[in-house]
C-alpha atoms as a PDB file:
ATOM      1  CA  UNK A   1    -119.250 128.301 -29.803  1.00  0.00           C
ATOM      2  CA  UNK A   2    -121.123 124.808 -30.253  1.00  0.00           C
ATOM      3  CA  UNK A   3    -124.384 125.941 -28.416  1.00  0.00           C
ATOM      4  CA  UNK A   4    -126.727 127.354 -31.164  1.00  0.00           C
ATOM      5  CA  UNK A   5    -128.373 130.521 -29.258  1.00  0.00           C
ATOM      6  CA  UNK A   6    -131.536 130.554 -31.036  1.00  0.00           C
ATOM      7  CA  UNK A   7    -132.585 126.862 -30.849  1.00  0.00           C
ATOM      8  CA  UNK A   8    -131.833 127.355 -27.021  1.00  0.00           C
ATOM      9  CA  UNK A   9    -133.783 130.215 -27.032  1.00  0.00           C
ATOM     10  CA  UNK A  10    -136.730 128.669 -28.697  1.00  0.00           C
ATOM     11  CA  UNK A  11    -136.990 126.294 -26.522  1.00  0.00           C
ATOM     12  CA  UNK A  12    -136.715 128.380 -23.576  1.00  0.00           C
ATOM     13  CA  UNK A  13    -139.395 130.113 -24.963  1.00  0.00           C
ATOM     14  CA  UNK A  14    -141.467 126.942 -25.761  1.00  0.00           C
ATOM     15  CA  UNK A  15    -141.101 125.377 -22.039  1.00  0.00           C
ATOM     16  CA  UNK A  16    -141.881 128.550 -20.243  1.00  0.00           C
ATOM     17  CA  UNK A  17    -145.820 129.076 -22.574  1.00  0.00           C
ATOM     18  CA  UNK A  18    -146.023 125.628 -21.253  1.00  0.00           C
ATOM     19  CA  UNK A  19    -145.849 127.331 -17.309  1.00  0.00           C
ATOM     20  CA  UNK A  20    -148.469 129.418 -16.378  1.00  0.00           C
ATOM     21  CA  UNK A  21    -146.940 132.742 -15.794  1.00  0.00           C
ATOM     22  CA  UNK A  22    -148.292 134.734 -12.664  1.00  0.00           C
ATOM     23  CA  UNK A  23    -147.916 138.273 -11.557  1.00  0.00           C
ATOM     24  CA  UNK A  24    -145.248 138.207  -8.431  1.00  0.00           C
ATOM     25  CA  UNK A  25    -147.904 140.156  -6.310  1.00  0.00           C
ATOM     26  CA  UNK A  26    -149.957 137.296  -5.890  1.00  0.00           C
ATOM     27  CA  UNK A  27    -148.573 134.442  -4.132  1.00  0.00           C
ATOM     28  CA  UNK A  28    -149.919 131.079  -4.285  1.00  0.00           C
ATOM     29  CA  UNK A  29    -149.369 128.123  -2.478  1.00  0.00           C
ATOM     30  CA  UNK A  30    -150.924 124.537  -3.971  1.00  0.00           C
ATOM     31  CA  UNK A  31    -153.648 123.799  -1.497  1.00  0.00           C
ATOM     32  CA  UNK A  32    -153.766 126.747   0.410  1.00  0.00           C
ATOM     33  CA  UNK A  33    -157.309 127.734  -0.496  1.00  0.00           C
ATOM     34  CA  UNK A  34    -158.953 125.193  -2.801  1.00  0.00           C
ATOM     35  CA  UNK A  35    -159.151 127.516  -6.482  1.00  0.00           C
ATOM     36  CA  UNK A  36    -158.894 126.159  -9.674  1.00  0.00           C
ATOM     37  CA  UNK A  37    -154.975 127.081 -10.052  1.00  0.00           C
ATOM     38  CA  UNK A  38    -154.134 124.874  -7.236  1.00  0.00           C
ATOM     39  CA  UNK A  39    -151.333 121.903  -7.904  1.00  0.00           C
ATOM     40  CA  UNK A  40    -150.329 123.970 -11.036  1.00  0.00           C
ATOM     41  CA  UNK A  41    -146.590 125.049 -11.308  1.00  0.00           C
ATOM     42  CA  UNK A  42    -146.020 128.547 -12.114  1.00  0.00           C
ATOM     43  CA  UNK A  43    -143.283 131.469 -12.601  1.00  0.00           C
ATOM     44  CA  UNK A  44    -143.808 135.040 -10.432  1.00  0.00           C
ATOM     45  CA  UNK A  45    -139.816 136.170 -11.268  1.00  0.00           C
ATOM     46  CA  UNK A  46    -138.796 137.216 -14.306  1.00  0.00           C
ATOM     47  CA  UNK A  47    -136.089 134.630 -16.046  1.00  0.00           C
ATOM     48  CA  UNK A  48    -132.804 135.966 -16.870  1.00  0.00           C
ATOM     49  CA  UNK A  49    -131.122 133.357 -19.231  1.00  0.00           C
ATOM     50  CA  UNK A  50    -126.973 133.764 -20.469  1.00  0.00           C
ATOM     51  CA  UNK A  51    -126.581 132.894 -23.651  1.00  0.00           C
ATOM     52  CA  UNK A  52    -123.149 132.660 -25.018  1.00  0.00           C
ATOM     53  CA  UNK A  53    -122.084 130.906 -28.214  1.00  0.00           C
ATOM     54  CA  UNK A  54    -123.579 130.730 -32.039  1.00  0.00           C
ATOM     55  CA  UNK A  55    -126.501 133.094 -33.162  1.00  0.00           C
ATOM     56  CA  UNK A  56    -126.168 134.749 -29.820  1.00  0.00           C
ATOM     57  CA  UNK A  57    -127.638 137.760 -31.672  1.00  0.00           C
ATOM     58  CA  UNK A  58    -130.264 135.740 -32.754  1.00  0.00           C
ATOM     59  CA  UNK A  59    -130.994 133.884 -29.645  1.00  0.00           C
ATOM     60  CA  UNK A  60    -131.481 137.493 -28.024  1.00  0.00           C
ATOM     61  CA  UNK A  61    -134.015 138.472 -30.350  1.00  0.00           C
ATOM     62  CA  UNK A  62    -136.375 135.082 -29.836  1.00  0.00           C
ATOM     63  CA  UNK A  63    -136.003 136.388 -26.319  1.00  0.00           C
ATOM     64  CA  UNK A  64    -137.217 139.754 -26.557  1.00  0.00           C
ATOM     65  CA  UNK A  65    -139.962 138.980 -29.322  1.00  0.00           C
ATOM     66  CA  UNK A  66    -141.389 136.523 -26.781  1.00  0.00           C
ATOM     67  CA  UNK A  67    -143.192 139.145 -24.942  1.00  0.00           C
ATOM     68  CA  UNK A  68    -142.499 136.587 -22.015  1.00  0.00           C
ATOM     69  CA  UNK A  69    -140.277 137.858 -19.170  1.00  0.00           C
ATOM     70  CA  UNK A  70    -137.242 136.706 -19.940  1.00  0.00           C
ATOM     71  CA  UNK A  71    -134.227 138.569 -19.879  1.00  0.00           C
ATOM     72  CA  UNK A  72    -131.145 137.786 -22.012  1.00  0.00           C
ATOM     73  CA  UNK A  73    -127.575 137.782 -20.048  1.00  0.00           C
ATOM     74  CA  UNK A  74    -124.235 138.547 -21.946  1.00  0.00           C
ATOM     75  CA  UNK A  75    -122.021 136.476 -18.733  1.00  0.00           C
ATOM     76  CA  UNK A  76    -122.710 135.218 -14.956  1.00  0.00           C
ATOM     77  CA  UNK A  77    -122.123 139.049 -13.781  1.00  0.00           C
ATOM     78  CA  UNK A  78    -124.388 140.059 -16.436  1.00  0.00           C
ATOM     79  CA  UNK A  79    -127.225 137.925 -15.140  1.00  0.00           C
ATOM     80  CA  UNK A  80    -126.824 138.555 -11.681  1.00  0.00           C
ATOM     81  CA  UNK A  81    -127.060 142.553 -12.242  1.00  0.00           C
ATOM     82  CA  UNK A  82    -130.348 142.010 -14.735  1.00  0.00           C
ATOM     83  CA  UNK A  83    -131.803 139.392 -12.034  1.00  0.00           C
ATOM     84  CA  UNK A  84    -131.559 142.347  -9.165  1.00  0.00           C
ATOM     85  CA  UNK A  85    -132.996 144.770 -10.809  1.00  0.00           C
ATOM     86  CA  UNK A  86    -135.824 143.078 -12.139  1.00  0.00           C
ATOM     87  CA  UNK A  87    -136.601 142.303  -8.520  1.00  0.00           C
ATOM     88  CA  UNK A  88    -136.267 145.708  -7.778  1.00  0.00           C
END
């Protein structure tokens, strides 16, 4: 494939350090109650992400070394499996 996996992956990694991550028991709505988190944009799921192409392997790896939750998908099916049972 043309897409090289690990510079995708990098910057997947990259842009979601830039989000703050929250736990998905506590919800937050901008606003709602005035604390210093509020306006700022944030994750509570975990991120499945397909890669498919060059350095897949690769790609993977950056992935799971993150420490981040992000989950690598092999294909559409794939993802949608690894999404529900993260949520699980």
């Amino acid at each position: 494939g043309i897409m090289k996996c690990d510079v995708i992956a990098s910057g997947i990694v990259n842009a979601a350090k830039q989000v703050r991550w929250r736990s998905p028991h506590r919800s937050h709505r901008a606003g709602s109650n005035g604390d210093e988190n509020e306006g700022e944009v944030g994750i509570n799921v975990p991120l499945v992400v397909r890669l498919e192409g060059t350095n897949v392997e690769a790609g993977k790896e950056i992935l799971k070394g993150s420490q981040m939750k992000i989950i690598a998908a092999d294909d559409l099916d794939d993802a949608a499996v690894k999404a529900v049972a993260a949520l699980a």
